[in-house]
C-alpha atoms as a PDB file:
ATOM      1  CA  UNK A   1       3.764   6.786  -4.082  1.00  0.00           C
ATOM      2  CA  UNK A   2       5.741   6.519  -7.445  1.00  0.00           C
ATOM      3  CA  UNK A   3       8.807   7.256  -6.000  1.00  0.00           C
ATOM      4  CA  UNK A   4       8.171   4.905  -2.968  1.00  0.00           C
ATOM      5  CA  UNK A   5       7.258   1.652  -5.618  1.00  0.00           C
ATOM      6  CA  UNK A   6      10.197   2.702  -7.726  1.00  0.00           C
ATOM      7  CA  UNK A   7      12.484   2.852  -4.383  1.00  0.00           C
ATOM      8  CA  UNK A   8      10.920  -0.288  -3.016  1.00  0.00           C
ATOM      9  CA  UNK A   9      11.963  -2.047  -6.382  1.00  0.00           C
ATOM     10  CA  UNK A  10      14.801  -1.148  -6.465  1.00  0.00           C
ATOM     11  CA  UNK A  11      15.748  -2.476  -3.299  1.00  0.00           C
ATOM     12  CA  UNK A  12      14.012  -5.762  -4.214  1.00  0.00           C
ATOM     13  CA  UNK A  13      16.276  -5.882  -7.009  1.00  0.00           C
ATOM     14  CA  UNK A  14      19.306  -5.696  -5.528  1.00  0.00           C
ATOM     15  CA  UNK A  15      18.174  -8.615  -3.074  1.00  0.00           C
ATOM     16  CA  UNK A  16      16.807  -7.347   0.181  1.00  0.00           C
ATOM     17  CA  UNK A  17      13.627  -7.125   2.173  1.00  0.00           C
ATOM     18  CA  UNK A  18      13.241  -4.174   4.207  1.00  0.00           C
ATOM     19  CA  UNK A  19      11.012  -5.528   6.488  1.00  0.00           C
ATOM     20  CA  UNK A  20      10.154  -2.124   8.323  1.00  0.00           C
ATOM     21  CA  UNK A  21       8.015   0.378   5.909  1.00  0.00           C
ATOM     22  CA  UNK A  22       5.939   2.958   7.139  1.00  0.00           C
ATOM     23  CA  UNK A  23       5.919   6.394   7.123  1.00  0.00           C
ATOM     24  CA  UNK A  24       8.151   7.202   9.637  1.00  0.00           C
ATOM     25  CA  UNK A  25      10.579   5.453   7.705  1.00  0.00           C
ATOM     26  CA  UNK A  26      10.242   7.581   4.401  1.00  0.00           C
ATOM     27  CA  UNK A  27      11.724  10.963   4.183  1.00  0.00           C
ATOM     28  CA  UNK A  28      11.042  13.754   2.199  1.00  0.00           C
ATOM     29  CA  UNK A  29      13.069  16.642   0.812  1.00  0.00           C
ATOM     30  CA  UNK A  30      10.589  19.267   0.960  1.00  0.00           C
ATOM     31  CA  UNK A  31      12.442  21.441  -1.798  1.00  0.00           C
ATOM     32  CA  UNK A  32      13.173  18.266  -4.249  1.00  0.00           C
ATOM     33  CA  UNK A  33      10.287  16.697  -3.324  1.00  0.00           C
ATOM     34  CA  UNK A  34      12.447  13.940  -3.623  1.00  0.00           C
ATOM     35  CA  UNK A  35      11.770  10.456  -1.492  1.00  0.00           C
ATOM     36  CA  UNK A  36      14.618   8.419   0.352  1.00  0.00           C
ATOM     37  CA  UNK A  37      13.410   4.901   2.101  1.00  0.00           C
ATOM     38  CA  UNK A  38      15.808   4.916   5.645  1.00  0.00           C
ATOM     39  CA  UNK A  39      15.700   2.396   8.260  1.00  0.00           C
ATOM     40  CA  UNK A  40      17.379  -0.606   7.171  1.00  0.00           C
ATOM     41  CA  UNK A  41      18.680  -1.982  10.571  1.00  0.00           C
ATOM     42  CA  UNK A  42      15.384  -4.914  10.118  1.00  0.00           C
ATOM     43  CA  UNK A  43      16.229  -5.642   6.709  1.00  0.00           C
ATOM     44  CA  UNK A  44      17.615  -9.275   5.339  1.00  0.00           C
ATOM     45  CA  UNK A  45      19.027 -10.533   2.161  1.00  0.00           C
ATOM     46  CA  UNK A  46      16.595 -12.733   0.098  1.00  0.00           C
ATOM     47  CA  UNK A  47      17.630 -15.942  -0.809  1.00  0.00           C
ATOM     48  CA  UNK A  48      16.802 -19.081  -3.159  1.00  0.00           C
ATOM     49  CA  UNK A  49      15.676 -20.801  -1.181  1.00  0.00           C
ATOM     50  CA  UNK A  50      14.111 -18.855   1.254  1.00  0.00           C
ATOM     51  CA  UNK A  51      15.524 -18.835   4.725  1.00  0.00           C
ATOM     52  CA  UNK A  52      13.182 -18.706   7.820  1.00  0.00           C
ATOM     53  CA  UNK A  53      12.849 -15.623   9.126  1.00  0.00           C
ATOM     54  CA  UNK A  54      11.555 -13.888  12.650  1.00  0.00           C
ATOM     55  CA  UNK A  55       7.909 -13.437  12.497  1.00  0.00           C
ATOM     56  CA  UNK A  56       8.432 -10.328  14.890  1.00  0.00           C
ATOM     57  CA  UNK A  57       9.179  -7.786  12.345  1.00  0.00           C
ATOM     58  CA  UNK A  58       7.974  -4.556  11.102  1.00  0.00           C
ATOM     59  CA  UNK A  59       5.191  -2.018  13.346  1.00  0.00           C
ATOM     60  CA  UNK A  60       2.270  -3.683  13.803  1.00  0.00           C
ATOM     61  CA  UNK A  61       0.101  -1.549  11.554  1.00  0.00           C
ATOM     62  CA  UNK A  62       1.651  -2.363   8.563  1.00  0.00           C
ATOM     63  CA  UNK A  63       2.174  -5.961   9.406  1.00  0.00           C
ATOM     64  CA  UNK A  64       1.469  -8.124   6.929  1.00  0.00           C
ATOM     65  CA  UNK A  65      -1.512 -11.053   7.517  1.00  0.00           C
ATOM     66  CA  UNK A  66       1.323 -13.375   6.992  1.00  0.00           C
ATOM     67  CA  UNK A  67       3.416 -12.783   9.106  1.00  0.00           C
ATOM     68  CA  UNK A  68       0.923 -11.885  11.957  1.00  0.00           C
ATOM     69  CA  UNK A  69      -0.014 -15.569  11.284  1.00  0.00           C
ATOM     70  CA  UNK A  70       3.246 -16.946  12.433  1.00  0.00           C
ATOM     71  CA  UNK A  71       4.709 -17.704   8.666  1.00  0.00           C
ATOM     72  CA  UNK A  72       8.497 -18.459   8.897  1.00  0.00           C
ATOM     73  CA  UNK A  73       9.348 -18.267   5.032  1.00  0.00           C
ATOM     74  CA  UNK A  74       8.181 -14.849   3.335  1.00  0.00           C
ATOM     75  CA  UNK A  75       9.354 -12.628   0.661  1.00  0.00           C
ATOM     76  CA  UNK A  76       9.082  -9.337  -1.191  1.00  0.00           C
ATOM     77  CA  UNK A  77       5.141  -9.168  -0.530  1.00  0.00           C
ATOM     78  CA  UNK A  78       5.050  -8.358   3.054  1.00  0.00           C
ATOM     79  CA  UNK A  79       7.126  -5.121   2.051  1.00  0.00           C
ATOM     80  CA  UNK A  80       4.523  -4.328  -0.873  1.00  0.00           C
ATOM     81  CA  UNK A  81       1.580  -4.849   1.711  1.00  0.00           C
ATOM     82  CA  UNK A  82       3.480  -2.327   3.740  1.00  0.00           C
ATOM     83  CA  UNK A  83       3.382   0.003   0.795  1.00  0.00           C
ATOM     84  CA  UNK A  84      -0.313  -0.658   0.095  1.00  0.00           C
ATOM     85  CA  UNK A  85      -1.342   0.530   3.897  1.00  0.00           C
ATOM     86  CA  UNK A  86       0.787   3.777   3.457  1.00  0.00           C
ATOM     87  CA  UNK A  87      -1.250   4.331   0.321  1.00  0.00           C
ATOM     88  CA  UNK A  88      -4.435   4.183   1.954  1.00  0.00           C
ATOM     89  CA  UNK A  89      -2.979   5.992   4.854  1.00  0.00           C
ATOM     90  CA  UNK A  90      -1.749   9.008   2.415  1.00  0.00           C
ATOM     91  CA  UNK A  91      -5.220   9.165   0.783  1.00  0.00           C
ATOM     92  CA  UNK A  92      -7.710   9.051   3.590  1.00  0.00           C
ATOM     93  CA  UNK A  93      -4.901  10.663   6.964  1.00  0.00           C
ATOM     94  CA  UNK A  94      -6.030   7.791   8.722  1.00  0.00           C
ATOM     95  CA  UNK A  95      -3.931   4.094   9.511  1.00  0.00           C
ATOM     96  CA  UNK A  96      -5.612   1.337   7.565  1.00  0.00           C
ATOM     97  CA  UNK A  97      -5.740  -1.157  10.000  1.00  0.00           C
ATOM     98  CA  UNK A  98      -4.769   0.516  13.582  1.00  0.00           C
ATOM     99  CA  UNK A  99      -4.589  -2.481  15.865  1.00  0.00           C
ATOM    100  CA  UNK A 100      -3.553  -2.906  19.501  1.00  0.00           C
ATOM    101  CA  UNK A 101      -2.235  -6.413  19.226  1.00  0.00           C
ATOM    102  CA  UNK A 102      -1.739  -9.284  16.703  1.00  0.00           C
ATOM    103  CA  UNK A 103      -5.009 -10.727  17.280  1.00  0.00           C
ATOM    104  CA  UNK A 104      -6.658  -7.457  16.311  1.00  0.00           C
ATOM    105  CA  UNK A 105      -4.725  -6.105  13.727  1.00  0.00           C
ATOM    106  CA  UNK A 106      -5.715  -9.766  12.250  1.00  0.00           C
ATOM    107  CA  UNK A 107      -9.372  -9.193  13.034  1.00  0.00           C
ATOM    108  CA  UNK A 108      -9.291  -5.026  11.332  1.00  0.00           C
ATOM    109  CA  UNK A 109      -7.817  -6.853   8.087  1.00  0.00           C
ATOM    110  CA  UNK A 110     -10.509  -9.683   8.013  1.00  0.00           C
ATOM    111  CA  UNK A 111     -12.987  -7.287   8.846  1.00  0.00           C
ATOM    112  CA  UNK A 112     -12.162  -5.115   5.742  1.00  0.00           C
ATOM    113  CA  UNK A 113     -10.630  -7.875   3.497  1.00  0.00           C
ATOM    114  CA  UNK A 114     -13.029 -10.680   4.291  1.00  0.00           C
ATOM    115  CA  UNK A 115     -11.906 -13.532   6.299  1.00  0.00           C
ATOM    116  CA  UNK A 116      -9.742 -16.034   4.262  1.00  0.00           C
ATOM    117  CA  UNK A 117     -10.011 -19.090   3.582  1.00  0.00           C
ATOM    118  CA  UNK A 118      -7.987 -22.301   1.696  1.00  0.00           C
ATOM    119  CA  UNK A 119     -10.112 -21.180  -1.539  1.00  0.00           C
ATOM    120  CA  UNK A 120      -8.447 -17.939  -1.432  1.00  0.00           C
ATOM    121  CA  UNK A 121      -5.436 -18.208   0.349  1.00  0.00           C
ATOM    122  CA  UNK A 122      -4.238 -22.137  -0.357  1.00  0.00           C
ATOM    123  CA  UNK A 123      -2.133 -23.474   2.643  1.00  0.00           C
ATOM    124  CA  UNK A 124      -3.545 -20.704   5.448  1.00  0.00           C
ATOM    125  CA  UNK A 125      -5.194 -23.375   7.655  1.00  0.00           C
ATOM    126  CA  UNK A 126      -1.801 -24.184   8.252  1.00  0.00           C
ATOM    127  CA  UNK A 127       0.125 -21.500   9.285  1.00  0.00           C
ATOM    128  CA  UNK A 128       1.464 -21.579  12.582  1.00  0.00           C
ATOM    129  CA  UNK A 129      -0.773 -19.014  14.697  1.00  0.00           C
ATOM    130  CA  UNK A 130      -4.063 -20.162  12.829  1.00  0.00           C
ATOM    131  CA  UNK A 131      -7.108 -20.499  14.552  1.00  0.00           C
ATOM    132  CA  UNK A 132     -11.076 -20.426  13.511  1.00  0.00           C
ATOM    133  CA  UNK A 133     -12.156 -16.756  13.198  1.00  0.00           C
ATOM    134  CA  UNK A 134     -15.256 -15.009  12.594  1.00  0.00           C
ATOM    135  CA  UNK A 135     -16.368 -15.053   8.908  1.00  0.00           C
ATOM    136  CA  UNK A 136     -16.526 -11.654   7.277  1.00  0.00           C
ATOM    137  CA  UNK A 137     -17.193 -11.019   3.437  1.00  0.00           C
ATOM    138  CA  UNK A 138     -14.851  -7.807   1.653  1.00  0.00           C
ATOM    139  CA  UNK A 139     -16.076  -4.807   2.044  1.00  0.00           C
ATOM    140  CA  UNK A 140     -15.161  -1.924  -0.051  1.00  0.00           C
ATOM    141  CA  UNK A 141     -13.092   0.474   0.959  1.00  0.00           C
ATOM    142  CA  UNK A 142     -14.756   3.639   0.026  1.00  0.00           C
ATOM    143  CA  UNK A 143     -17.738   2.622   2.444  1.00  0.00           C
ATOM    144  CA  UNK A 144     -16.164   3.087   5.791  1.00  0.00           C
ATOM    145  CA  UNK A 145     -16.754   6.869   6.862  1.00  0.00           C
ATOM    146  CA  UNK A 146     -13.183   7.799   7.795  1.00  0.00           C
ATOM    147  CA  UNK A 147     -11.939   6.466   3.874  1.00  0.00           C
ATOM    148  CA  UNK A 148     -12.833   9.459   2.373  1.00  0.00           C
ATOM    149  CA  UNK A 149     -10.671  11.713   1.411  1.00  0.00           C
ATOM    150  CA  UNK A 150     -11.610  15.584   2.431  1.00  0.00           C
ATOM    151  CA  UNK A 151      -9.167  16.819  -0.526  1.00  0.00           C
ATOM    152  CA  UNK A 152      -6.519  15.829  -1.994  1.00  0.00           C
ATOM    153  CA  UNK A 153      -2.976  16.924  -0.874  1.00  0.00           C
ATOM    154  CA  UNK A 154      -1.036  19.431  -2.922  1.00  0.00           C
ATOM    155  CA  UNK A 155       1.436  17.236  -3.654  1.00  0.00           C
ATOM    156  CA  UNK A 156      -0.550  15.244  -5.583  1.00  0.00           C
ATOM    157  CA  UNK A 157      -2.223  18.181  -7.304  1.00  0.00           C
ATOM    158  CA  UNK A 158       0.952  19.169  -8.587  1.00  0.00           C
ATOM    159  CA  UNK A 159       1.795  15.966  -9.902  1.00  0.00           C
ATOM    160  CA  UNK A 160      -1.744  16.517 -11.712  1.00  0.00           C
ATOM    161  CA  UNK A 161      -3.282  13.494 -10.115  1.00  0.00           C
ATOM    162  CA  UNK A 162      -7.053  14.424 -10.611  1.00  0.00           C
ATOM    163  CA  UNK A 163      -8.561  10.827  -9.384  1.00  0.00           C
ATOM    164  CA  UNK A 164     -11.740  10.694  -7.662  1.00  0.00           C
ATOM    165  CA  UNK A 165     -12.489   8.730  -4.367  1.00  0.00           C
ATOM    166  CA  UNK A 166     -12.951   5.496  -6.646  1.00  0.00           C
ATOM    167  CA  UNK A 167      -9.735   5.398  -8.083  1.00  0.00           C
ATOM    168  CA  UNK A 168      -7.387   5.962  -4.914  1.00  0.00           C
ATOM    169  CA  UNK A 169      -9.595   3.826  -2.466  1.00  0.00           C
ATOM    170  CA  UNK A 170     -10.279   0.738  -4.618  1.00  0.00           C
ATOM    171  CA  UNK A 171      -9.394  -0.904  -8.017  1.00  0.00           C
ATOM    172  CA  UNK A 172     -11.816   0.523 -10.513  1.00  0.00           C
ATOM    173  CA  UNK A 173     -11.806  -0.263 -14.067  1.00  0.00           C
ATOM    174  CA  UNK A 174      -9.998  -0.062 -17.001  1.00  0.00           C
ATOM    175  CA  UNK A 175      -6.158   1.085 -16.756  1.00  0.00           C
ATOM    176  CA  UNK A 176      -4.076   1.433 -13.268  1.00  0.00           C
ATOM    177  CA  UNK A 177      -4.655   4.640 -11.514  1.00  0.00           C
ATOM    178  CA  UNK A 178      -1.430   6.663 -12.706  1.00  0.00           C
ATOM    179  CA  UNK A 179      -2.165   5.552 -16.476  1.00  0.00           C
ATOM    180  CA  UNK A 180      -5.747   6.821 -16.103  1.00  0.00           C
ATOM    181  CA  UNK A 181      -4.851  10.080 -14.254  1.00  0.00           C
ATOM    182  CA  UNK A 182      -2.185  11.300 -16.989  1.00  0.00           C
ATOM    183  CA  UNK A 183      -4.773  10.353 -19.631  1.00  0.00           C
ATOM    184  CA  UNK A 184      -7.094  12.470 -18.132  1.00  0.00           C
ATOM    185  CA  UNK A 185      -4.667  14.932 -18.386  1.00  0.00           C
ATOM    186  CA  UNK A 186      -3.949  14.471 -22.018  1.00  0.00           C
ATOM    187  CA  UNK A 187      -7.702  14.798 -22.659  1.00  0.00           C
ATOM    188  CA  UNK A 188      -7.567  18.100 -20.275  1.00  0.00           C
ATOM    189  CA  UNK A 189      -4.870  19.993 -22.953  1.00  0.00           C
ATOM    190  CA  UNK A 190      -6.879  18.668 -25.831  1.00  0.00           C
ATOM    191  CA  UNK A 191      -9.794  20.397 -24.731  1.00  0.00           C
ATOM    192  CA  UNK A 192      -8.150  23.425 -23.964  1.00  0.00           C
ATOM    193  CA  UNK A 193      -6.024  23.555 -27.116  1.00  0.00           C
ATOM    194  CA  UNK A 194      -9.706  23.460 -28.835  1.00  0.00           C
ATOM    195  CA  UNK A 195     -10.798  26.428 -27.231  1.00  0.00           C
ATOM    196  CA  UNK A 196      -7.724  28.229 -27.927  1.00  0.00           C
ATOM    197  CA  UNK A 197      -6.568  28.512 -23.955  1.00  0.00           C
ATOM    198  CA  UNK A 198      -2.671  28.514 -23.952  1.00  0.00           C
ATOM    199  CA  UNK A 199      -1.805  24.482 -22.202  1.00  0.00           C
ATOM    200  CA  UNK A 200       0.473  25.131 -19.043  1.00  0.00           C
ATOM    201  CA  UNK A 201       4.178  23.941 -19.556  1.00  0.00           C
ATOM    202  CA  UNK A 202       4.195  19.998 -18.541  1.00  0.00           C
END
């Protein structure tokens, strides 16, 4: 996930949307371990201002609410809402919000996210494909059965990640989740270096 932010920024930063993430779209050298973002053929230049774009973009799964709404003008978010449904999809092996069509995919996000509304999300009322949905309040992540993690995945082990369920599935407090995983790891070598165990090489 480091490597995908860092990769997705770096993209941003040279001016372009890619418009298509998921993880078909990511490859993986399995003896670098190194991450390369391919795909670009759905990608556009960003521009001040912002030129309307297609709404039809991107697999449907990792669609962003915005852009399932009908929104014209959109930027570098819809790519980092990409990114945050590959997270979740990484963590728990499952999609985050596996719809069928537009209107569902819409209705799995509400469900989850809570419906919005022009409190939270000023100027949604008038989005193109708008219409009155059911109200839903957010629900935490960590509560649906399939969110939990059975264990974590080697690769993360070896990058030392030791986060529980509460730290990958939802914002918990304090620092950001990589922050809080190296400190723990910093506290791990203290304790060992106490006992007189020999720390492993970093």
């Amino acid at each position: 996930m480091y490597q995908l932010c860092k990769g997705v920024a770096f993209v941003h930063g040279r001016g372009v949307l890619h418009r298509d993430l998921k993880p078909h779209n990511l490859l993986m050298d399995r003896k670098t371990m190194a991450l390369k973002i391919a795909d670009l053929g759905l990608s556009r230049a960003i521009t001040v201002p912002l030129k309307k774009y297609t709404h039809e973009i991107l697999t449907l799964w990792y669609r962003a609410p915005e852009v399932l709404l009908g929104a014209r003008h959109y930027s570098t978010p819809v790519d980092m809402w990409s990114v945050g449904c590959i997270f979740a999809e990484l963590v728990t092996n499952n999609p985050l919000f596996p719809g069928d069509s537009e209107l569902q995919q819409l209705l799995h996000i509400f469900k989850l996210l809570g419906t919005p509304n022009e409190q939270v999300w000023p100027g949604v009322g008038k989005l193109p494909d708008w219409h009155e949905y059911p109200q839903w309040k957010p629900t935490k992540l960590s509560t649906r059965p399939w969110s939990r993690p059975r264990r974590l995945r080697p690769a993360w082990e070896n990058a030392r990640v030791r986060a529980g369920e509460t730290d990958l599935c939802e914002d918990g407090p304090g620092a950001p989740i990589l922050q809080r995983c190296e400190q723990g790891t910093v506290l791990k070598r203290r304790e060992k270096k106490k006992r007189g165990i020999c720390c492993e090489p970093s």
